[in-house]
Protein backbone atom coordinates (compact mmCIF):
# COMPACT_ATOMS: atom_id res chain seq x y z
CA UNK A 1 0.00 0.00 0.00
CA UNK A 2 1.65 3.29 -1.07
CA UNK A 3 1.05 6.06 1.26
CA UNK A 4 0.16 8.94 -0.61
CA UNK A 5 1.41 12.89 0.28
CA UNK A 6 -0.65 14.92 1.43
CA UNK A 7 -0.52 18.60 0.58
CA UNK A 8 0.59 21.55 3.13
CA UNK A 9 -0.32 24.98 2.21
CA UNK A 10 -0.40 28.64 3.52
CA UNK A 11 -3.93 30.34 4.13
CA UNK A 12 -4.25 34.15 3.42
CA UNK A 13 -7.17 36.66 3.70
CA UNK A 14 -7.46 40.10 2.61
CA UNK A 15 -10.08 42.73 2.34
CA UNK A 16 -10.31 45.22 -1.05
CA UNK A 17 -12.56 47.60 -3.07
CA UNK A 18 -15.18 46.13 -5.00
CA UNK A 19 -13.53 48.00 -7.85
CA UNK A 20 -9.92 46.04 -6.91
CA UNK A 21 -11.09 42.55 -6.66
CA UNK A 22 -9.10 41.30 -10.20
CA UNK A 23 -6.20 43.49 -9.53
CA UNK A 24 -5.41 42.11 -6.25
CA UNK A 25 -5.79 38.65 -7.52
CA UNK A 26 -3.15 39.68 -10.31
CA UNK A 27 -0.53 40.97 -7.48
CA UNK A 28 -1.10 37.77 -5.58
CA UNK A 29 -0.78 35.17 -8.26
CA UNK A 30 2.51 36.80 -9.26
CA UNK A 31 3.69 34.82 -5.88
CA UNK A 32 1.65 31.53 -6.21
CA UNK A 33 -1.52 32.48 -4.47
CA UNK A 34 -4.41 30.46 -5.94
CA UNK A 35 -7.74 32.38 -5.02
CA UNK A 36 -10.13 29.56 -3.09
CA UNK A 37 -13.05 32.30 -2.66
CA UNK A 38 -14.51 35.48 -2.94
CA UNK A 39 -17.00 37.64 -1.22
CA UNK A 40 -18.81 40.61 -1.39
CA UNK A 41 -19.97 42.22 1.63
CA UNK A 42 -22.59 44.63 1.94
CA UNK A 43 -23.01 46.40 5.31
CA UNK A 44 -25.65 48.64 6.43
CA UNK A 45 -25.75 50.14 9.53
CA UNK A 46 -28.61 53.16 10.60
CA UNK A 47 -29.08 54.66 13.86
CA UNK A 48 -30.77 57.72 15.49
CA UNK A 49 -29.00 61.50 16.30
CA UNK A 50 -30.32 64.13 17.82
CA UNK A 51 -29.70 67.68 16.18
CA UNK A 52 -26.68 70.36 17.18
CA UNK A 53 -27.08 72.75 20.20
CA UNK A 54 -29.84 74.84 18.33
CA UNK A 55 -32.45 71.79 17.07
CA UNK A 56 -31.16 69.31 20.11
CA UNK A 57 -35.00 68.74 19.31
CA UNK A 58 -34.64 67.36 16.33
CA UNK A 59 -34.12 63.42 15.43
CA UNK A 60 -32.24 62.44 12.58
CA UNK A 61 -31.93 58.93 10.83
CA UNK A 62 -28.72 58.05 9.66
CA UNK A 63 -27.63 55.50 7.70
CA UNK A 64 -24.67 54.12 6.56
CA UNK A 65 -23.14 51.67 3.41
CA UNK A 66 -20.11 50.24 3.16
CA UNK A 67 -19.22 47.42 0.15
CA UNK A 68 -16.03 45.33 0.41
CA UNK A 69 -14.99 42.34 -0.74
CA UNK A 70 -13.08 39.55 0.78
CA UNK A 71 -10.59 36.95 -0.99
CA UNK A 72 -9.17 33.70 0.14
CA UNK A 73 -6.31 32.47 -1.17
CA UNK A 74 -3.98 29.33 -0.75
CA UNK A 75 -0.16 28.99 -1.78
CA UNK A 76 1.56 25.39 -1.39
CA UNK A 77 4.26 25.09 0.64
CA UNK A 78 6.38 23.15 -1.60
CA UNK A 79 7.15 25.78 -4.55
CA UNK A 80 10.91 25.54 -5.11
CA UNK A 81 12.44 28.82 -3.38
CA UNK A 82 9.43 29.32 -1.78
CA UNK A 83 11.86 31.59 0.65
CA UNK A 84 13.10 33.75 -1.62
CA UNK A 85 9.95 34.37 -3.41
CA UNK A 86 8.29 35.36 0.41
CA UNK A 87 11.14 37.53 0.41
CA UNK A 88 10.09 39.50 -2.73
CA UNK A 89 6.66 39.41 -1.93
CA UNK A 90 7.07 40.92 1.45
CA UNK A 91 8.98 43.85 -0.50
CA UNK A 92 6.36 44.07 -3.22
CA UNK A 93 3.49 44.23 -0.68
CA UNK A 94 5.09 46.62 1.56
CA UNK A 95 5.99 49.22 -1.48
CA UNK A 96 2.27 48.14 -2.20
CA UNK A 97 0.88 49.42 0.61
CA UNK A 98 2.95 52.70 0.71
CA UNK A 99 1.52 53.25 -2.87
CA UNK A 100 -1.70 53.18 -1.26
CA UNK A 101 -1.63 54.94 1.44
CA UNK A 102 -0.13 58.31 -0.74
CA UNK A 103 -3.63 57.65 -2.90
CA UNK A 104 -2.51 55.34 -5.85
CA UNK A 105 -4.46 52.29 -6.54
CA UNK A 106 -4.39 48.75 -7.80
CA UNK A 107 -6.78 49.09 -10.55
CA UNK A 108 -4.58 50.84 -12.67
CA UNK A 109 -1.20 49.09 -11.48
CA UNK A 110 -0.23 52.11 -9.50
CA UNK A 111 1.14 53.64 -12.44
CA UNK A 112 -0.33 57.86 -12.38
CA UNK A 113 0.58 59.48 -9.53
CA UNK A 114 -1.99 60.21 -6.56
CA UNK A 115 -4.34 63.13 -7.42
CA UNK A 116 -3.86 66.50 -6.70
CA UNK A 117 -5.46 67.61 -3.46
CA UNK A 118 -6.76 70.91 -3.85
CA UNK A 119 -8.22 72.84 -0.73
CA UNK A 120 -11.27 74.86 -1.81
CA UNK A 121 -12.05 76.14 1.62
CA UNK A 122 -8.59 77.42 2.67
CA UNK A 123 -8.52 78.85 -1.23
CA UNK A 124 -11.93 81.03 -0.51
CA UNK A 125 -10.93 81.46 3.18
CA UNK A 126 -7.58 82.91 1.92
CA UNK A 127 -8.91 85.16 -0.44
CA UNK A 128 -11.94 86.29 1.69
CA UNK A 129 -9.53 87.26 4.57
CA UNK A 130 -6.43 88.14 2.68
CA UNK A 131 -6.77 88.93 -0.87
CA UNK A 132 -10.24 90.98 -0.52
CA UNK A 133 -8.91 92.94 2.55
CA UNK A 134 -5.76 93.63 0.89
CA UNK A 135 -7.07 94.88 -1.93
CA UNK A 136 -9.76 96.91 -0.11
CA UNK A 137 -6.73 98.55 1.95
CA UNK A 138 -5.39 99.57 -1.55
CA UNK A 139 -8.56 101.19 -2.73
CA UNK A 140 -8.71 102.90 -0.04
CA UNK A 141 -5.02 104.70 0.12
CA UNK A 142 -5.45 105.18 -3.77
CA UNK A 143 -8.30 106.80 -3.18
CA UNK A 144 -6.71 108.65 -0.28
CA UNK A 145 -3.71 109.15 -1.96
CA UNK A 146 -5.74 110.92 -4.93
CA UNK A 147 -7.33 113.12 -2.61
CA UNK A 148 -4.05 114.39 -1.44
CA UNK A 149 -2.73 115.36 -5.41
CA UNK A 150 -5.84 116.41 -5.87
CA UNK A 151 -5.20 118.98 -2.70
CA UNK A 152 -1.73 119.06 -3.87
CA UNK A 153 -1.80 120.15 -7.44
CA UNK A 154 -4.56 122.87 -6.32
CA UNK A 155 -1.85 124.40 -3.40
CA UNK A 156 0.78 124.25 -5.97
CA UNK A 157 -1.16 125.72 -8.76
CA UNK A 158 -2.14 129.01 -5.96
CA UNK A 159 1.72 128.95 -4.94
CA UNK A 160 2.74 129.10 -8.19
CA UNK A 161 -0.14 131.91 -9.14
CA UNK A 162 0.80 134.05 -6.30
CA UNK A 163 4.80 134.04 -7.22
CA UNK A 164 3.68 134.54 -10.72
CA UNK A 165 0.88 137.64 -10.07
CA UNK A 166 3.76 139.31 -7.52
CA UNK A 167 6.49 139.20 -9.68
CA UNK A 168 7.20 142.54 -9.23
CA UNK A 169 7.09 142.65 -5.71
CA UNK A 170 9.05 139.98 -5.15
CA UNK A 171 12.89 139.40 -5.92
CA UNK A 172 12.41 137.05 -8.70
């Protein structure tokens, strides 16, 4: 009777986007991980809150989704270099994971660059307390500062008409 050998293998579970479910699959077959199942999960969850400090009367209903899916996966345990290539795929998955937390994803192989994060409420906070003040402030001493030529060129033009009208009188 031959005695036949049985199998050992690693177990590994890991949690993704909906959206990422075939791109994570890719990054772990690149290391021998056979997927054994999927899931989708679909969580709701809705509770009660009571309004702010001015409608504390007030009830609200509040509910919230959140989709995920699960994978399964199962590697043998006796792939040649099976050291070496846990080795790599400790470095891939922990560049991986750096990728993602800077904001670039799996479903395009990380390959564009995490968005552009653009602040709109410091952008119209900065302008409403900096820009639009600063430029009122320069309205207002141009306008002030036009007053005074104004004033200026009329003193200048009766200094000049009084040296001009007393000629004479004066030692010009």
């Amino acid at each position: 009777m031959e005695t036949q050998k049985t199998a050992a293998y690693d177990f590994k579970h890991t949690r993704c986007d909906v959206d990422e479910v075939q791109a994570i699959i890719a990054q772990h077959q690149l290391f021998f991980w056979e997927v054994i199942g999927t899931n989708t999960i679909v969580s709701k969850e809705s509770h009660l809150e009571s309004g702010g400090i001015f409608d504390s009367d007030t009830i609200y209903s509040v509910t919230t989704d959140e989709r995920f899916s699960t994978i399964d996966f199962r590697r043998a345990k006796d792939i040649p270099r099976l050291s070496e290539i846990k080795s790599v795929e400790s470095q891939y998955f922990s560049l991986v994971n750096q990728l993602e937390r800077l904001g670039s994803s799996a479903l395009n192989n990380y390959t564009t660059p995490p968005p552009k994060q653009f602040n709109w409420i410091v952008f119209i906070l900065g302008i409403i307390f900096y820009i639009i003040p600063g430029v009122l402030y320069w309205l207002l001493k141009n306008k002030k500062y036009k007053r005074i030529c104004g004033e200026w060129h009329t003193l200048k033009a009766e200094l000049d008409s009084i040296v001009n009208n007393n000629r004479q009188l004066l030692n010009v």
